[in-house]
PDB file of N, CA and C in Angstrom:
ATOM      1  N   UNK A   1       0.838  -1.182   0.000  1.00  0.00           N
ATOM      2  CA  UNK A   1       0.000   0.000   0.000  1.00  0.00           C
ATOM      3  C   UNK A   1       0.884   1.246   0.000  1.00  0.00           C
ATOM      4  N   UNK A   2       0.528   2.211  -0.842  1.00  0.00           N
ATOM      5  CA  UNK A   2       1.441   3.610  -1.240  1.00  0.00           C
ATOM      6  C   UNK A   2       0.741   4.357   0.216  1.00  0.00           C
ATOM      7  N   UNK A   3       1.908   4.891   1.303  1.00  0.00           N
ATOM      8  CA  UNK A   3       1.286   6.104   1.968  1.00  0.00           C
ATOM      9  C   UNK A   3       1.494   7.602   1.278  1.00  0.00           C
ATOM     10  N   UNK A   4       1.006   8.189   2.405  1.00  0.00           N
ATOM     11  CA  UNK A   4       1.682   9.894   1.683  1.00  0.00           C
ATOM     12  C   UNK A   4       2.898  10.137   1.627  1.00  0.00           C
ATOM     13  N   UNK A   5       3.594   9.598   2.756  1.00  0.00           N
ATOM     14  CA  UNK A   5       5.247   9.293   2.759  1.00  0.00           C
ATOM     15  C   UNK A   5       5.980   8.871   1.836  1.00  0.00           C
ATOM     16  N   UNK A   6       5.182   7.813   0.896  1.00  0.00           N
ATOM     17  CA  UNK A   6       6.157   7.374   0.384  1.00  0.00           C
ATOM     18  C   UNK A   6       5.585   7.958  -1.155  1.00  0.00           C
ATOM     19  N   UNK A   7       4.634   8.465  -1.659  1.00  0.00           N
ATOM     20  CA  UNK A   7       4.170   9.242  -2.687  1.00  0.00           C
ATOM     21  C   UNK A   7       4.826  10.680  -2.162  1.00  0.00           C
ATOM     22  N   UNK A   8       5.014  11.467  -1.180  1.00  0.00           N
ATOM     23  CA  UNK A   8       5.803  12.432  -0.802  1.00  0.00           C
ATOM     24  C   UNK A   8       7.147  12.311  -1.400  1.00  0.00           C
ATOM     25  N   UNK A   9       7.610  11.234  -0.473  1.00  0.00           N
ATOM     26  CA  UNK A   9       9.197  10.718  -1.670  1.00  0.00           C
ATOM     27  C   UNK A   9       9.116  10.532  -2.566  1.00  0.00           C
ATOM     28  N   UNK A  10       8.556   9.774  -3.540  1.00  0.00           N
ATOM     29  CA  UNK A  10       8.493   9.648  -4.739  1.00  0.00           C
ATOM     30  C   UNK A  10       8.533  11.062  -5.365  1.00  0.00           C
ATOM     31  N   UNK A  11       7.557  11.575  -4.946  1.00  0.00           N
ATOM     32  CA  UNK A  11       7.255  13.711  -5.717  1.00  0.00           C
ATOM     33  C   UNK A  11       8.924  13.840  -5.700  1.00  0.00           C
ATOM     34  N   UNK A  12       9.584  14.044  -4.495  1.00  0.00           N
ATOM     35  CA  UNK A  12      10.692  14.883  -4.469  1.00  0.00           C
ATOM     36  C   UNK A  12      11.552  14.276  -5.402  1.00  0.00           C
ATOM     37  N   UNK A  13      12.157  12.795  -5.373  1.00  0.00           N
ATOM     38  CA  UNK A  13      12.881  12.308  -6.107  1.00  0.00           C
ATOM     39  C   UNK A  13      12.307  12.611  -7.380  1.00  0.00           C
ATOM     40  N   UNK A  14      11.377  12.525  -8.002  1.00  0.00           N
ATOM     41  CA  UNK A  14      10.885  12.901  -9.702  1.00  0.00           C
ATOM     42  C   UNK A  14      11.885  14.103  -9.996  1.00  0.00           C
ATOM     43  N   UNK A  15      11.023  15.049  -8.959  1.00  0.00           N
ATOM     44  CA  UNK A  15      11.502  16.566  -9.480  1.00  0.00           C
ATOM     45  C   UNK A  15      12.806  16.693  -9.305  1.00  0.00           C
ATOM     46  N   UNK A  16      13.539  16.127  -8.377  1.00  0.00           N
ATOM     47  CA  UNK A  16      15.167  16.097  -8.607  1.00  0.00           C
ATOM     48  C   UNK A  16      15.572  15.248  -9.547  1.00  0.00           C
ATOM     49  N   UNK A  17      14.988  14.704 -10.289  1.00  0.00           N
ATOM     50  CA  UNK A  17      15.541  13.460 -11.139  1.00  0.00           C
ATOM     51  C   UNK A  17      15.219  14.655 -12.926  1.00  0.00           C
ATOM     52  N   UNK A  18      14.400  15.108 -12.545  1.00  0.00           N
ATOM     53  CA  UNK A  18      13.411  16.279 -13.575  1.00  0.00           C
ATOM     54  C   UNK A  18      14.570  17.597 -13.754  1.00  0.00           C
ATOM     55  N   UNK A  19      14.647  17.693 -13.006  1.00  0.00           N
ATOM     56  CA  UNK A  19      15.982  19.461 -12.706  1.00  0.00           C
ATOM     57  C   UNK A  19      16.911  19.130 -13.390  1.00  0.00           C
ATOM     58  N   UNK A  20      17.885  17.748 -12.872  1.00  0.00           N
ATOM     59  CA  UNK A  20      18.867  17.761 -13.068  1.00  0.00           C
ATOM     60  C   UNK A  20      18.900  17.446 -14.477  1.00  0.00           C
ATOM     61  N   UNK A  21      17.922  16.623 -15.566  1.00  0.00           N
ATOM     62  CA  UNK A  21      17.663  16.095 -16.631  1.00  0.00           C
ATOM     63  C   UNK A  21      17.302  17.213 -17.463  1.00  0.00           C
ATOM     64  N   UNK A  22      16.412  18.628 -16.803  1.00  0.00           N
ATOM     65  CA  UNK A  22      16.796  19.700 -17.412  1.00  0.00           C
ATOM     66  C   UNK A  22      17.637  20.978 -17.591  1.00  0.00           C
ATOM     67  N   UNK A  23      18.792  20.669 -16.587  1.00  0.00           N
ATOM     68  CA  UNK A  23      19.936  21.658 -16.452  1.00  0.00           C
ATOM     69  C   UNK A  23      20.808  21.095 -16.939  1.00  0.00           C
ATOM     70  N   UNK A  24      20.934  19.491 -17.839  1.00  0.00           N
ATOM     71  CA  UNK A  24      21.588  19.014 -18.563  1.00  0.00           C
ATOM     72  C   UNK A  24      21.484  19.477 -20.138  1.00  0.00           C
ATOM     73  N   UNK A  25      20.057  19.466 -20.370  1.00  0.00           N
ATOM     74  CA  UNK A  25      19.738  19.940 -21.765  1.00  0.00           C
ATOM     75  C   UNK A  25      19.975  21.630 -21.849  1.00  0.00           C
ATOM     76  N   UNK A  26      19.296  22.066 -20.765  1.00  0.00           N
ATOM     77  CA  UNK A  26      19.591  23.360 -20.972  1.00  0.00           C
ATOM     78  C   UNK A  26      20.713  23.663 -21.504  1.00  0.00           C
ATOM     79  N   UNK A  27      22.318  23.116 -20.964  1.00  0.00           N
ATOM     80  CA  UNK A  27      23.663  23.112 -21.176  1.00  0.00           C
ATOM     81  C   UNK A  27      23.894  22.720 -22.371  1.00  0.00           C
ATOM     82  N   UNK A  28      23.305  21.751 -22.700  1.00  0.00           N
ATOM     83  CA  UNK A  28      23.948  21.491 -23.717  1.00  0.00           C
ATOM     84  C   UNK A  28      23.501  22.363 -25.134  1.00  0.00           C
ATOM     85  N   UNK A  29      22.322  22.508 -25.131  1.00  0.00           N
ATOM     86  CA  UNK A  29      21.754  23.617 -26.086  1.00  0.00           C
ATOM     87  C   UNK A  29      22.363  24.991 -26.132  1.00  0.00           C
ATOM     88  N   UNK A  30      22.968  25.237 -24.830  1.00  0.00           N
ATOM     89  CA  UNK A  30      23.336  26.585 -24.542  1.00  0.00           C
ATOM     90  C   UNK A  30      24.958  26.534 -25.242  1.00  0.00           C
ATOM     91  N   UNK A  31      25.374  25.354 -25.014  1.00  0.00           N
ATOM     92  CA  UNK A  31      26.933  25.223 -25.441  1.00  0.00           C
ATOM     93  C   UNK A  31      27.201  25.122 -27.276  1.00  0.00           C
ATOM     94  N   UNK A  32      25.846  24.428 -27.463  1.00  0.00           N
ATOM     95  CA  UNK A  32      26.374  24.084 -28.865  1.00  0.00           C
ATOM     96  C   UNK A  32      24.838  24.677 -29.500  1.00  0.00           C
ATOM     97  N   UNK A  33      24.735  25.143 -30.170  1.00  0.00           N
ATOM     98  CA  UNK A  33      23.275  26.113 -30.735  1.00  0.00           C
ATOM     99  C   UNK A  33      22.793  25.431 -31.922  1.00  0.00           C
ATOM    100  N   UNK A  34      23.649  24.609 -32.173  1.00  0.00           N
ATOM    101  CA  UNK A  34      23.275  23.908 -33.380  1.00  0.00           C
ATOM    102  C   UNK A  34      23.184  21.721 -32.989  1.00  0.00           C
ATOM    103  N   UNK A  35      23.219  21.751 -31.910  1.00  0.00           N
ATOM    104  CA  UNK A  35      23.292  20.559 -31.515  1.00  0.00           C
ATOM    105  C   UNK A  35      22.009  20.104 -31.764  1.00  0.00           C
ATOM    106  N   UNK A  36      21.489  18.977 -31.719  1.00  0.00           N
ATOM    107  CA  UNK A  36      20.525  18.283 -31.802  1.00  0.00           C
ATOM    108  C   UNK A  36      20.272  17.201 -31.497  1.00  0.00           C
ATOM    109  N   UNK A  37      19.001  17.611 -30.032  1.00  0.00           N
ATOM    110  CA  UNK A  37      19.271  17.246 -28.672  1.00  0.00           C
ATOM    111  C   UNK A  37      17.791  15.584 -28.896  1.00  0.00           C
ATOM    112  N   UNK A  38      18.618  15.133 -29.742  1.00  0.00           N
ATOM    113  CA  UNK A  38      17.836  13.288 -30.211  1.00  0.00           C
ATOM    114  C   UNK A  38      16.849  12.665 -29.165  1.00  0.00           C
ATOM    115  N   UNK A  39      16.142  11.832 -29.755  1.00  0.00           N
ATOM    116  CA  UNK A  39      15.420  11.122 -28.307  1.00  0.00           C
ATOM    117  C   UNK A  39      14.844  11.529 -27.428  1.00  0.00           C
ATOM    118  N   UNK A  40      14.168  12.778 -27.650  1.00  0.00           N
ATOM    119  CA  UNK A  40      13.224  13.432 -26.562  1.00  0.00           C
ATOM    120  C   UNK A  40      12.058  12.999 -26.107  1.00  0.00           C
ATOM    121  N   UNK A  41      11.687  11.805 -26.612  1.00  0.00           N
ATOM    122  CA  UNK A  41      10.360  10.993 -26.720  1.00  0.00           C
ATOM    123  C   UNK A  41      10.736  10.252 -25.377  1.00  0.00           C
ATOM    124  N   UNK A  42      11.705   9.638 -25.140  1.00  0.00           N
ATOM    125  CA  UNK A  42      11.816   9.072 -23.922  1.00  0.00           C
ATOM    126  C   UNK A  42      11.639   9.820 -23.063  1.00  0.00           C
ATOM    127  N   UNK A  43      12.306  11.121 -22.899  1.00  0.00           N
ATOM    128  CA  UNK A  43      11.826  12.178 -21.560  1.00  0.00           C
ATOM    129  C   UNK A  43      10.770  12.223 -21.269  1.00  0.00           C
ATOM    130  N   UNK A  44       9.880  12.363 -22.802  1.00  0.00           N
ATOM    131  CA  UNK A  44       8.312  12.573 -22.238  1.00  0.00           C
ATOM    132  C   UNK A  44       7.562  11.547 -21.743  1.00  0.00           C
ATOM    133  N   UNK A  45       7.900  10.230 -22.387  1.00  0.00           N
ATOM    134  CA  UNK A  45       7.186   9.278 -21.781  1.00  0.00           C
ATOM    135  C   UNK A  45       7.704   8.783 -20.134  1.00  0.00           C
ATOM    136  N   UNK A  46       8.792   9.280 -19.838  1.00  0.00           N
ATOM    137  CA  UNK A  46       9.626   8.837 -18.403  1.00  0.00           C
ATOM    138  C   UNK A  46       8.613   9.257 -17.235  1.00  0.00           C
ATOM    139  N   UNK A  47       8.623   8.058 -16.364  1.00  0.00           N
ATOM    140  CA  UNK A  47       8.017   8.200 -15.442  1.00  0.00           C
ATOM    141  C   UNK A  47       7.975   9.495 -14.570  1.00  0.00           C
ATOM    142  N   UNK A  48       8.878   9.883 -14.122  1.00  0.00           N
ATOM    143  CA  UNK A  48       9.696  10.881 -13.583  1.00  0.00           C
ATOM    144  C   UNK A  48       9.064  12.198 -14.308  1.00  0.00           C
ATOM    145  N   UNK A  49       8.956  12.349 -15.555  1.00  0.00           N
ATOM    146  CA  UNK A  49       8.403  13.598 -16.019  1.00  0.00           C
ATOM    147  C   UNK A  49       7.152  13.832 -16.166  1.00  0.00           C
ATOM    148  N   UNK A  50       6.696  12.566 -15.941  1.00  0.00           N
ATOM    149  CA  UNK A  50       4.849  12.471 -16.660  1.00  0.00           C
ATOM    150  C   UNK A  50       4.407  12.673 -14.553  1.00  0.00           C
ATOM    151  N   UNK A  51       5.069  12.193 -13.869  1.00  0.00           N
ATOM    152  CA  UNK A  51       4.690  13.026 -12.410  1.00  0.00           C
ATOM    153  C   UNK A  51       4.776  14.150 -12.271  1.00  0.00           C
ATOM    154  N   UNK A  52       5.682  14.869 -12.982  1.00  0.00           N
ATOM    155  CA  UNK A  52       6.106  16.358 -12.129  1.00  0.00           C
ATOM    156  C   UNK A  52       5.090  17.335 -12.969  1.00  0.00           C
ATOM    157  N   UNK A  53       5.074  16.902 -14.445  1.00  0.00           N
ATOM    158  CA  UNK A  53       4.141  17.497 -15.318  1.00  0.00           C
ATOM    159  C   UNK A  53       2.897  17.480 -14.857  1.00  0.00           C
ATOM    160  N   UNK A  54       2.082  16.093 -14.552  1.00  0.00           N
ATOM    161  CA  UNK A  54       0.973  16.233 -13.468  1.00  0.00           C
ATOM    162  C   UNK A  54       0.519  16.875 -12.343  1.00  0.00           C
ATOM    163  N   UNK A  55       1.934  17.185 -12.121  1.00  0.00           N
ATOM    164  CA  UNK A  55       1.574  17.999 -10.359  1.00  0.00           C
ATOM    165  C   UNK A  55       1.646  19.651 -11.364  1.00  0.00           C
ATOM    166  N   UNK A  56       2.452  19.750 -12.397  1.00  0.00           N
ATOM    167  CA  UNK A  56       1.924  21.175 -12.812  1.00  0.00           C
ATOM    168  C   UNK A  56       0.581  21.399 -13.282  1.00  0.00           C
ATOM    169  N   UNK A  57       0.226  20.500 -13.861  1.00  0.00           N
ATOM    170  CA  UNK A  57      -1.129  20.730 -14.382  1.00  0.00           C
ATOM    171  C   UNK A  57      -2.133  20.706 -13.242  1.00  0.00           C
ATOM    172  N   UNK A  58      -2.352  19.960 -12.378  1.00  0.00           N
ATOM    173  CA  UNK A  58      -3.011  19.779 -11.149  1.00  0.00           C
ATOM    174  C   UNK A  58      -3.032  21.265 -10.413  1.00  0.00           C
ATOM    175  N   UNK A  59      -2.121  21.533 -10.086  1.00  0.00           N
ATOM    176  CA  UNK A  59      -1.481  22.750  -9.413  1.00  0.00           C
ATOM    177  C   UNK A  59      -2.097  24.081 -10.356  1.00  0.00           C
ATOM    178  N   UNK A  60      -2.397  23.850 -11.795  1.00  0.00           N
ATOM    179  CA  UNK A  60      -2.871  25.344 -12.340  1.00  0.00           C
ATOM    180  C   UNK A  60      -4.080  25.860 -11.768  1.00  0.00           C
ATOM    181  N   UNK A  61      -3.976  26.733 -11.866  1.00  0.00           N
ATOM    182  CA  UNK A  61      -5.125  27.896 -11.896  1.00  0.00           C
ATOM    183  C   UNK A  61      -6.404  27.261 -12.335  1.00  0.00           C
ATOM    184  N   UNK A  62      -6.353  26.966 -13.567  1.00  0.00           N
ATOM    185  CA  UNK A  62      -7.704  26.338 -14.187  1.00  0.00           C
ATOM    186  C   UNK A  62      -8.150  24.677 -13.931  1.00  0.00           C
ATOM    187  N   UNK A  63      -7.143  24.511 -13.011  1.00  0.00           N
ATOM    188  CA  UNK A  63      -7.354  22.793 -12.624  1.00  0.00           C
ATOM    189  C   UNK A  63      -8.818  22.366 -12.099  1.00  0.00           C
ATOM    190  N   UNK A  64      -9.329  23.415 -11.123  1.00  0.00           N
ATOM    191  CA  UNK A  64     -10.202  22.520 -10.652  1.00  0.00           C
ATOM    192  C   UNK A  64     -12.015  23.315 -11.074  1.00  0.00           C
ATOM    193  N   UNK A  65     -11.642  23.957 -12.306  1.00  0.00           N
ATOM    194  CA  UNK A  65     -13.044  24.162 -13.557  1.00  0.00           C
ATOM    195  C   UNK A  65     -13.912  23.131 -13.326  1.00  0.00           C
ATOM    196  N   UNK A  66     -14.970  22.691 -13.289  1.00  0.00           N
ATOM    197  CA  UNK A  66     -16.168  21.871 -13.373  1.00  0.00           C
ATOM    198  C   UNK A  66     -16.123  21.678 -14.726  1.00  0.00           C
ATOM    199  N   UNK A  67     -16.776  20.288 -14.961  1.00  0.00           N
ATOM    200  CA  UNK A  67     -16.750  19.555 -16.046  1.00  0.00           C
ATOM    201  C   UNK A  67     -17.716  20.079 -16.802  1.00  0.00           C
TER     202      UNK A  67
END
C-alpha cells in the first residue's frame, strides 16, 4: 500500500531526477546552438516527467473548472 510518505518521496525524487535532466539539456543547447538534442520521446514518456508534469497541471489555476 502507497502512503503519503512514500508518494511524498516519490514527488521529491521525480523533481530532482526532472531538474537535473533539465539543467543538462539546458547546457547542452546553450553550449552548442546547433546541436541536436535526439530522443526526446523518452523524456516525455519517463516516469519521472509524466509526475512532475501532473503535479503542474493539477497545481494550475484552471485545474479545478467543473466539467
Amino acid at each position: 500500500m502507497n502512503t503519503s510518505e512514500d508518494t511524498g518521496a516519490r514527488m521529491e525524487s521525480a523533481r530532482v531526477e526532472v531538474e537535473r535532466m533539465q539543467t543538462k539539456l539546458h547546457r547542452w543547447a546553450k553550449d552548442d546552438l546547433g546541436k541536436r538534442l535526439d530522443d526526446l520521446f523518452n523524456l516525455v514518456c519517463d516516469p519521472d516527467f509524466l509526475l512532475v508534469a501532473w503535479e503542474h497541471v493539477a497545481s494550475n489555476r484552471g485545474a479545478p473548472t467543473p466539467k
